[in-house]
Protein backbone atom coordinates (compact mmCIF):
# COMPACT_ATOMS: atom_id res chain seq x y z
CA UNK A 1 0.00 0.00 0.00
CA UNK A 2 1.62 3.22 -1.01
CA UNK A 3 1.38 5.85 1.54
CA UNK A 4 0.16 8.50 -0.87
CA UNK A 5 -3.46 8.22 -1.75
CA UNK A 6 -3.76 11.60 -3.81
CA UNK A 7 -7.18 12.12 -2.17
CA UNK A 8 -6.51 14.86 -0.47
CA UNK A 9 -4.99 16.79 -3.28
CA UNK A 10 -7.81 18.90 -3.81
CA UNK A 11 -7.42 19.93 0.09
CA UNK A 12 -9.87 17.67 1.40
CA UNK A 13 -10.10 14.88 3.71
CA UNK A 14 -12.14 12.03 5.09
CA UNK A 15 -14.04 11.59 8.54
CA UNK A 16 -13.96 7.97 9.41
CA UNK A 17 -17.64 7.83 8.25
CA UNK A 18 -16.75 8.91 4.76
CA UNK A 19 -17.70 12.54 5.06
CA UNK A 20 -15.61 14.48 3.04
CA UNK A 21 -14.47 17.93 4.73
CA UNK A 22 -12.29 20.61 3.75
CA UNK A 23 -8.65 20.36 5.91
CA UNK A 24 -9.49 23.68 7.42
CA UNK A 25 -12.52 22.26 8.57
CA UNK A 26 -12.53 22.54 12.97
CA UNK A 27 -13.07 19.12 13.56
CA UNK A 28 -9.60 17.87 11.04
CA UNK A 29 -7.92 21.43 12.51
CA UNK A 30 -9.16 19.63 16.57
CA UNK A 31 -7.57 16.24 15.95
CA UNK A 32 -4.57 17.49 13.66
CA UNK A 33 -3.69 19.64 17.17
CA UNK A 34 -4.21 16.37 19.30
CA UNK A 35 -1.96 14.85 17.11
CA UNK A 36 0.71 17.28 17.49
CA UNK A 37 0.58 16.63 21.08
CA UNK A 38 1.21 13.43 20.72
CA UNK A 39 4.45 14.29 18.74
CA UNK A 40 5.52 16.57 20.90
CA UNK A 41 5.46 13.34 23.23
CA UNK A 42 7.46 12.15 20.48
CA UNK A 43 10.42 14.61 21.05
CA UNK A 44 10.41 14.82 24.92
CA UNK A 45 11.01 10.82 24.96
CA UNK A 46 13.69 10.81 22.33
CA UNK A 47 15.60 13.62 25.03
CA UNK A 48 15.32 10.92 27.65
CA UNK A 49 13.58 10.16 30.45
CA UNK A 50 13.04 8.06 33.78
CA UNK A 51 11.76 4.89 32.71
CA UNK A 52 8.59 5.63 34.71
CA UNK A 53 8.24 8.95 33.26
CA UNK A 54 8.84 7.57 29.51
CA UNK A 55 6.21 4.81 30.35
CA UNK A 56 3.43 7.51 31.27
CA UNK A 57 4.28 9.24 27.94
CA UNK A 58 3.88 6.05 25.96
CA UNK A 59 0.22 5.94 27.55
CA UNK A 60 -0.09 9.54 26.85
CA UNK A 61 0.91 8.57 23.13
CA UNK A 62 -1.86 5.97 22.59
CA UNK A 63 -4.44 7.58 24.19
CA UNK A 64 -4.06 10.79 22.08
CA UNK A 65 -4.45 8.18 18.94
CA UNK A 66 -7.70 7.04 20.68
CA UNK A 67 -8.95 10.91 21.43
CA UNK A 68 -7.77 11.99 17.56
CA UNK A 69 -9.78 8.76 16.56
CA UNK A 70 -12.90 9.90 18.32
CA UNK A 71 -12.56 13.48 16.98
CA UNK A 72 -12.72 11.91 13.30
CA UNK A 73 -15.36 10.11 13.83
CA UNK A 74 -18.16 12.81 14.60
CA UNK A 75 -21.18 9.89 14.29
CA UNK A 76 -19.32 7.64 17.19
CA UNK A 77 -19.61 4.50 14.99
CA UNK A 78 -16.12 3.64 15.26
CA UNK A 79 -15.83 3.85 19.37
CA UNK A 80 -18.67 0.89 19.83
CA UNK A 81 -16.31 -0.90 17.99
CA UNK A 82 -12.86 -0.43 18.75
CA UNK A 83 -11.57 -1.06 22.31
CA UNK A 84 -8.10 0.61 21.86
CA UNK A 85 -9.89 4.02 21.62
CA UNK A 86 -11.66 4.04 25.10
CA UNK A 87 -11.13 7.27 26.93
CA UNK A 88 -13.31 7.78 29.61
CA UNK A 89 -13.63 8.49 33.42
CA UNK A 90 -11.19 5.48 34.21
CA UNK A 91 -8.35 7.29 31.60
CA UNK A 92 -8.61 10.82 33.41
CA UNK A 93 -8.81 8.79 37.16
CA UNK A 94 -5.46 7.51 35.34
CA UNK A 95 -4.20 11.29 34.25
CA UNK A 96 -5.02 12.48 38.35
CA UNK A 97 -3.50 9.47 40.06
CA UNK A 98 -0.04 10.38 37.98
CA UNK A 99 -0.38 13.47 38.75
CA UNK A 100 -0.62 13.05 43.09
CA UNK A 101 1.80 10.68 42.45
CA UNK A 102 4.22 12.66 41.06
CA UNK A 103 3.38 16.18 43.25
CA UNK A 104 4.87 13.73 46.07
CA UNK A 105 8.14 14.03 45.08
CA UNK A 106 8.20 17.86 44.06
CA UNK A 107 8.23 20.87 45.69
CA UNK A 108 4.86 23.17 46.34
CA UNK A 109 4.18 25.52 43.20
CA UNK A 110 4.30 28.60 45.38
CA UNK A 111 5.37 30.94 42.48
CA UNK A 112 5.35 30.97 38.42
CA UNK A 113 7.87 29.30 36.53
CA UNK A 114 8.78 29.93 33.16
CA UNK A 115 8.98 26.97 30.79
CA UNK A 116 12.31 25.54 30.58
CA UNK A 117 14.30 22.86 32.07
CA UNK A 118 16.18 19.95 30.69
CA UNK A 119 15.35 19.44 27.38
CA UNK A 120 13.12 16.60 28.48
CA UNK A 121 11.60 19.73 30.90
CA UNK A 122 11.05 22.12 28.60
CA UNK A 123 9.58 19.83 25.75
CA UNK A 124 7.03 18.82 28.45
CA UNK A 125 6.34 22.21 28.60
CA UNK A 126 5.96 23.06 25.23
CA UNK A 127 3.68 19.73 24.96
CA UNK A 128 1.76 21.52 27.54
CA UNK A 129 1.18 25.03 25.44
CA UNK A 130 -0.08 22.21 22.49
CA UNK A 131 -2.16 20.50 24.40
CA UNK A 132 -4.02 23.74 25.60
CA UNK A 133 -4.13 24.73 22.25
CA UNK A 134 -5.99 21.67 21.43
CA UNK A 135 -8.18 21.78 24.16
CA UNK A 136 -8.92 25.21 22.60
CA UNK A 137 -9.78 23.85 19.42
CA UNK A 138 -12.11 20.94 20.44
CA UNK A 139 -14.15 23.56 22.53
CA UNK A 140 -14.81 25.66 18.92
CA UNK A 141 -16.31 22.51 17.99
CA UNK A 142 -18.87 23.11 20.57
CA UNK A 143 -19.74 21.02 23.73
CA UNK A 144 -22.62 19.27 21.76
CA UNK A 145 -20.27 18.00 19.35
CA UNK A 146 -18.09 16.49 21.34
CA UNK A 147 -18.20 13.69 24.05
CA UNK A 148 -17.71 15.90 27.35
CA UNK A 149 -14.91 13.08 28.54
CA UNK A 150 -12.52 14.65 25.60
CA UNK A 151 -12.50 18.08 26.79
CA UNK A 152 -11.82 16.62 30.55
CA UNK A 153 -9.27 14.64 29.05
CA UNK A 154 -7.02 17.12 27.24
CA UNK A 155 -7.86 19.48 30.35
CA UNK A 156 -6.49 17.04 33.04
CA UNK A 157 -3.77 16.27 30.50
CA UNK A 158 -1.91 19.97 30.28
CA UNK A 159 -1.86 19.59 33.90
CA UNK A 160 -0.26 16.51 34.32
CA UNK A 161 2.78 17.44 31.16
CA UNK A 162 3.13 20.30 33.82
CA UNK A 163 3.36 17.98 36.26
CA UNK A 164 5.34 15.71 34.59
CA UNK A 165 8.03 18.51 33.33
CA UNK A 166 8.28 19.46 36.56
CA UNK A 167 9.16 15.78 38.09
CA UNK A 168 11.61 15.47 34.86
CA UNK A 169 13.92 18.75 35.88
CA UNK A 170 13.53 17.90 39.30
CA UNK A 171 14.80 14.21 38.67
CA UNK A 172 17.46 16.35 36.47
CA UNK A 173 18.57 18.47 39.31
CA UNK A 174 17.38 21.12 37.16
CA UNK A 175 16.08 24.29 39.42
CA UNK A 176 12.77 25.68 38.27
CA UNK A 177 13.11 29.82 37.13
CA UNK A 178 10.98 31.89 38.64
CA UNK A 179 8.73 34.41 36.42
């Protein structure tokens, strides 16, 4: 199977139910964003990580498959039938129990810190900045076009990449700048 199709030369795309849609249609500009955090997952694993800390982000990576799956599928047809692309109150229980976990082991947020770090740090931060952005862009879809666990999702989720940058320059002996 080559991995050009040429259907989307005309600057079009396809839902998962077929619909045809323009690319700079919100719903492919929503899941094209969750994708991007996913990448930016990507890039903070290939600057190394604690093995705990890498294993969270390889979660992080699939689920963000599952949510970008969901946002392409705007009839839900394809989440009765797929297992792998569950997200719901179990995945953001998940996203919260990282996130005590890891606030265990840091220091109370008692200022503002600017985003930097070790690279592993400061590409968890800039993963953060994406995934508000997406969050951003799955609200303009409207909360009746969505499933209300995908905007909790991404929500939990920029707080636990803050989190999780936070544990990484910590780990990294990496002091946190103040704003």
């Amino acid at each position: 199977m080559s991995i050009y199709t040429k259907t989307g030369d005309t600057g079009d795309t396809s839902l998962f139910d077929g619909t045809r849609v323009s690319k700079t249609h919100p719903r492919v500009i929503a899941y094209g964003d969750v994708d991007e955090v996913q990448a930016c997952l990507g890039m903070v694993r290939a600057a190394g990580l604690p093995q705990d800390l890498d294993d969270m982000c390889v979660s992080l990576q699939r689920d963000l498959f599952a949510l970008g799956a969901r946002l392409a599928d705007p009839s839900h047809k394809i989440a009765k039938r797929v297992e792998k692309i569950v997200i719901d109150d179990a995945s953001i229980a998940r996203l919260e129990g990282w996130i005590d976990k890891l606030d265990q082991e840091i220091a109370p947020l008692r200022h503002f810190i600017l985003s930097d770090g070790c690279p592993a740090g400061a590409a968890l931060h800039y993963a953060r900045t994406v995934c508000r952005r997406a969050e951003r862009s799955v609200l303009l879809l409207g909360t009746e076009a969505v499933e209300p666990v995908v905007i909790v999702y991404l929500n939990r989720l920029s707080d636990l990449l803050f989190t999780i940058a936070r544990a990484a320059n910590h780990r990294a002996g990496v002091p946190e700048t103040q704003w």
